[in-house]
C-alpha atoms as a PDB file:
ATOM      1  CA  UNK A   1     -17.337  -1.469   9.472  1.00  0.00           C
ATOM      2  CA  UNK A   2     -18.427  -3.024  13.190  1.00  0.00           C
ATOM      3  CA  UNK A   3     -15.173  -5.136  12.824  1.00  0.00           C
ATOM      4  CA  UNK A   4     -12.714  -1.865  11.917  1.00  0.00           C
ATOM      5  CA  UNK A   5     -14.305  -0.289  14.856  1.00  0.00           C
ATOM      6  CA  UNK A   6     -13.533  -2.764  17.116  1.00  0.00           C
ATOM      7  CA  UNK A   7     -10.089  -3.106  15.856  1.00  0.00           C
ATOM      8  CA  UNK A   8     -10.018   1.043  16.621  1.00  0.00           C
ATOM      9  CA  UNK A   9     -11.185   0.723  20.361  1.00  0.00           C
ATOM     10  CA  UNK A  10      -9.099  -2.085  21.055  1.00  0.00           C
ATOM     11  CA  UNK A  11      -5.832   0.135  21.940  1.00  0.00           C
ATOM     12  CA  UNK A  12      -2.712   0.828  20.287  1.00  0.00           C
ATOM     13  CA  UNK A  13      -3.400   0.592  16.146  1.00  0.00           C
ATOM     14  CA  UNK A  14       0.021   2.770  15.150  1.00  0.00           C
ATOM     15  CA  UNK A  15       0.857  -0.081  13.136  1.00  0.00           C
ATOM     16  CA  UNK A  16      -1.941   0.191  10.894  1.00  0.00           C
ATOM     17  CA  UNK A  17      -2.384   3.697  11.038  1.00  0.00           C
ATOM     18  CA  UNK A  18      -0.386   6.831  11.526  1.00  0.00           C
ATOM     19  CA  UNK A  19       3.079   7.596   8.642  1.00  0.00           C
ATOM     20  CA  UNK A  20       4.430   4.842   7.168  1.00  0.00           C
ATOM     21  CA  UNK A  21       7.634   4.756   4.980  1.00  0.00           C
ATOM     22  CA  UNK A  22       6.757   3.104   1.729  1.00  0.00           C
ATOM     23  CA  UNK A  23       9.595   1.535  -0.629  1.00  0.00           C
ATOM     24  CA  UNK A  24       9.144  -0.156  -3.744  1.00  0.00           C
ATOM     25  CA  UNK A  25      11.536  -2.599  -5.431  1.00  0.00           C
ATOM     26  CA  UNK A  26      11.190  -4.617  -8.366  1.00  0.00           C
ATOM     27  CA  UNK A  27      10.909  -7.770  -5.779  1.00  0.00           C
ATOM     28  CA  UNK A  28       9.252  -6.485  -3.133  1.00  0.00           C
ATOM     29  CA  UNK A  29       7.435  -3.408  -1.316  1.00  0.00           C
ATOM     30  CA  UNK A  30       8.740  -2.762   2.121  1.00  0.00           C
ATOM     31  CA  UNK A  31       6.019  -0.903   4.561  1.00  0.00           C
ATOM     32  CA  UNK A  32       7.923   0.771   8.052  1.00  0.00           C
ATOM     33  CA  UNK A  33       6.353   1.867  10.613  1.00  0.00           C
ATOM     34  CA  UNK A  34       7.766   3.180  14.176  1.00  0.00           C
ATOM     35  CA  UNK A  35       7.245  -0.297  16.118  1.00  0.00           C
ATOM     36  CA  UNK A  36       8.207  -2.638  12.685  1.00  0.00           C
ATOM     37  CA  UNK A  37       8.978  -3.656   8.877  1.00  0.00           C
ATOM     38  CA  UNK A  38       6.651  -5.603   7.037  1.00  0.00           C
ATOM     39  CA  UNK A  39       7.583  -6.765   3.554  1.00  0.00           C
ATOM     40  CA  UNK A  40       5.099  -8.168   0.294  1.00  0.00           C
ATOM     41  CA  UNK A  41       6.618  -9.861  -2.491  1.00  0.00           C
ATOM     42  CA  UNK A  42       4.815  -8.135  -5.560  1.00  0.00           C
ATOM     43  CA  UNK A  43       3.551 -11.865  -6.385  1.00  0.00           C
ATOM     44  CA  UNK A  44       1.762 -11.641  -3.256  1.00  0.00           C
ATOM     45  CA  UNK A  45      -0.211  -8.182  -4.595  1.00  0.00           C
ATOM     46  CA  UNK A  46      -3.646 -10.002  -6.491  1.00  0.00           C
ATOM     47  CA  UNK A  47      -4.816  -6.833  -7.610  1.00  0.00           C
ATOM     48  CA  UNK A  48      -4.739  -3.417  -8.034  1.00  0.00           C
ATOM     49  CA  UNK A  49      -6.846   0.140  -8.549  1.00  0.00           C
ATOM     50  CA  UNK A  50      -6.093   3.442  -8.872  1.00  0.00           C
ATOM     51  CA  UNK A  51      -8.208   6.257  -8.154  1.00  0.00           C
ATOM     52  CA  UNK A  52      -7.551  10.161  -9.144  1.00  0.00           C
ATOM     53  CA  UNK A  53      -6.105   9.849  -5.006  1.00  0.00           C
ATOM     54  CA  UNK A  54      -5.503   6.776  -4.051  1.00  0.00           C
ATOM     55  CA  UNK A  55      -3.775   3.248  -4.860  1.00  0.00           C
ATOM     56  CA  UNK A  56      -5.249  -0.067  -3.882  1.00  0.00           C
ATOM     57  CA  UNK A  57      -2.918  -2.529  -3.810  1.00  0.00           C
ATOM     58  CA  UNK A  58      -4.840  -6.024  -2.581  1.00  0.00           C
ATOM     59  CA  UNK A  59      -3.002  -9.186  -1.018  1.00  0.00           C
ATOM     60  CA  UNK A  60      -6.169 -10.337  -0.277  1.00  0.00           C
ATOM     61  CA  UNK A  61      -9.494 -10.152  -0.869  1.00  0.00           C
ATOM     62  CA  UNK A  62     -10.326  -8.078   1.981  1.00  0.00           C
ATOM     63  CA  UNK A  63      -6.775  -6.305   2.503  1.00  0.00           C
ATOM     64  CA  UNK A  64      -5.037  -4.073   0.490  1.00  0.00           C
ATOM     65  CA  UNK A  65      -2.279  -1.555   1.079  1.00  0.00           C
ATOM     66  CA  UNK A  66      -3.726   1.937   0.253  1.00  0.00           C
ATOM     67  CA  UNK A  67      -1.386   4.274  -0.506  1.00  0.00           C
ATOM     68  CA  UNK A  68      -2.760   7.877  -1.121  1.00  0.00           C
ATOM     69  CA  UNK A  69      -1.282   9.664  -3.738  1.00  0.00           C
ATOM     70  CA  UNK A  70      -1.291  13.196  -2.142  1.00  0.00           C
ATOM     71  CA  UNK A  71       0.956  11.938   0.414  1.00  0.00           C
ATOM     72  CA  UNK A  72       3.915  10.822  -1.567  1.00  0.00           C
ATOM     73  CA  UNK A  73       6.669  13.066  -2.050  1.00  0.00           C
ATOM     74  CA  UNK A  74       7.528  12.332  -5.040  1.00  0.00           C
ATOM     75  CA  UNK A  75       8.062  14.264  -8.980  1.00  0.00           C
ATOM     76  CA  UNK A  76       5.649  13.672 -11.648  1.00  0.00           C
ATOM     77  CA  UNK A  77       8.952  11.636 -13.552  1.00  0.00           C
ATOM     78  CA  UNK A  78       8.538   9.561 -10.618  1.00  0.00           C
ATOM     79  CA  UNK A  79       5.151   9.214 -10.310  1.00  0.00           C
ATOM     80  CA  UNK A  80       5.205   8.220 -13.351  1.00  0.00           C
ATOM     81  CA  UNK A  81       7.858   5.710 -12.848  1.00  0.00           C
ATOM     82  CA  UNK A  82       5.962   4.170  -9.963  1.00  0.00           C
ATOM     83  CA  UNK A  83       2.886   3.482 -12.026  1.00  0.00           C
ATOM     84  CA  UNK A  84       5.142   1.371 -14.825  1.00  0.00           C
ATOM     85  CA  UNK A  85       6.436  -0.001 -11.829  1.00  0.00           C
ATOM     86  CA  UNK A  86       2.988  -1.073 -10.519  1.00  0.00           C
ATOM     87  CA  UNK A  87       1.582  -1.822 -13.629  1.00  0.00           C
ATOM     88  CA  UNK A  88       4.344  -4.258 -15.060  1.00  0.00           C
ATOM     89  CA  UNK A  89       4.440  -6.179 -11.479  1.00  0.00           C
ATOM     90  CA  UNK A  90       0.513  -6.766 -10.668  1.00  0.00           C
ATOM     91  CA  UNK A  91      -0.888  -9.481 -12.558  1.00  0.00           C
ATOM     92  CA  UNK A  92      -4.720  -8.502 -12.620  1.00  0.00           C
ATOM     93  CA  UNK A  93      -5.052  -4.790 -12.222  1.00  0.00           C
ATOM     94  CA  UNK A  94      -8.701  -3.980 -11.953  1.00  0.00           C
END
């Protein structure tokens, strides 16, 4: 927690916080941002949990790409796509 303060109060954090346009392919999932693209091969993603309102998707053991659920814009058909999707591609879900 002292750290992710720190990281707050050190100036501009848009990158990390703030919309970001989420796409997932069955290679990849592409995160954009204002300022940049950053791209994770799903091999990269070491684990994954899923809350009633969130997703956890790690690529490390103390990162993760958290995705909240009541944000996406999506239909139930595709919700429900995007959790196959999830499910077939990460190797140790939680």
């Amino acid at each position: 927690m002292k750290r992710a303060k720190k990281l707050l109060a050190e100036g501009d954090n848009s990158g990390y916080l703030g919309k970001h346009e989420i796409e997932f392919t069955n290679d990849e999932i592409k995160s954009t941002v204002p300022q940049s693209t950053s791209t994770i091969n799903w091999k990269g993603i070491t684990r994954f949990i899923e809350t009633d309102q969130y997703y956890f998707l790690y690529n490390s053991a103390a990162s993760a790409l958290i995705i909240p659920k009541f944000k996406l814009q999506i239909s139930d058909a595709e919700k429900a796509e995007l959790d196959k999707l999830i499910k077939s591609k990460v190797i140790h879900p939680a």
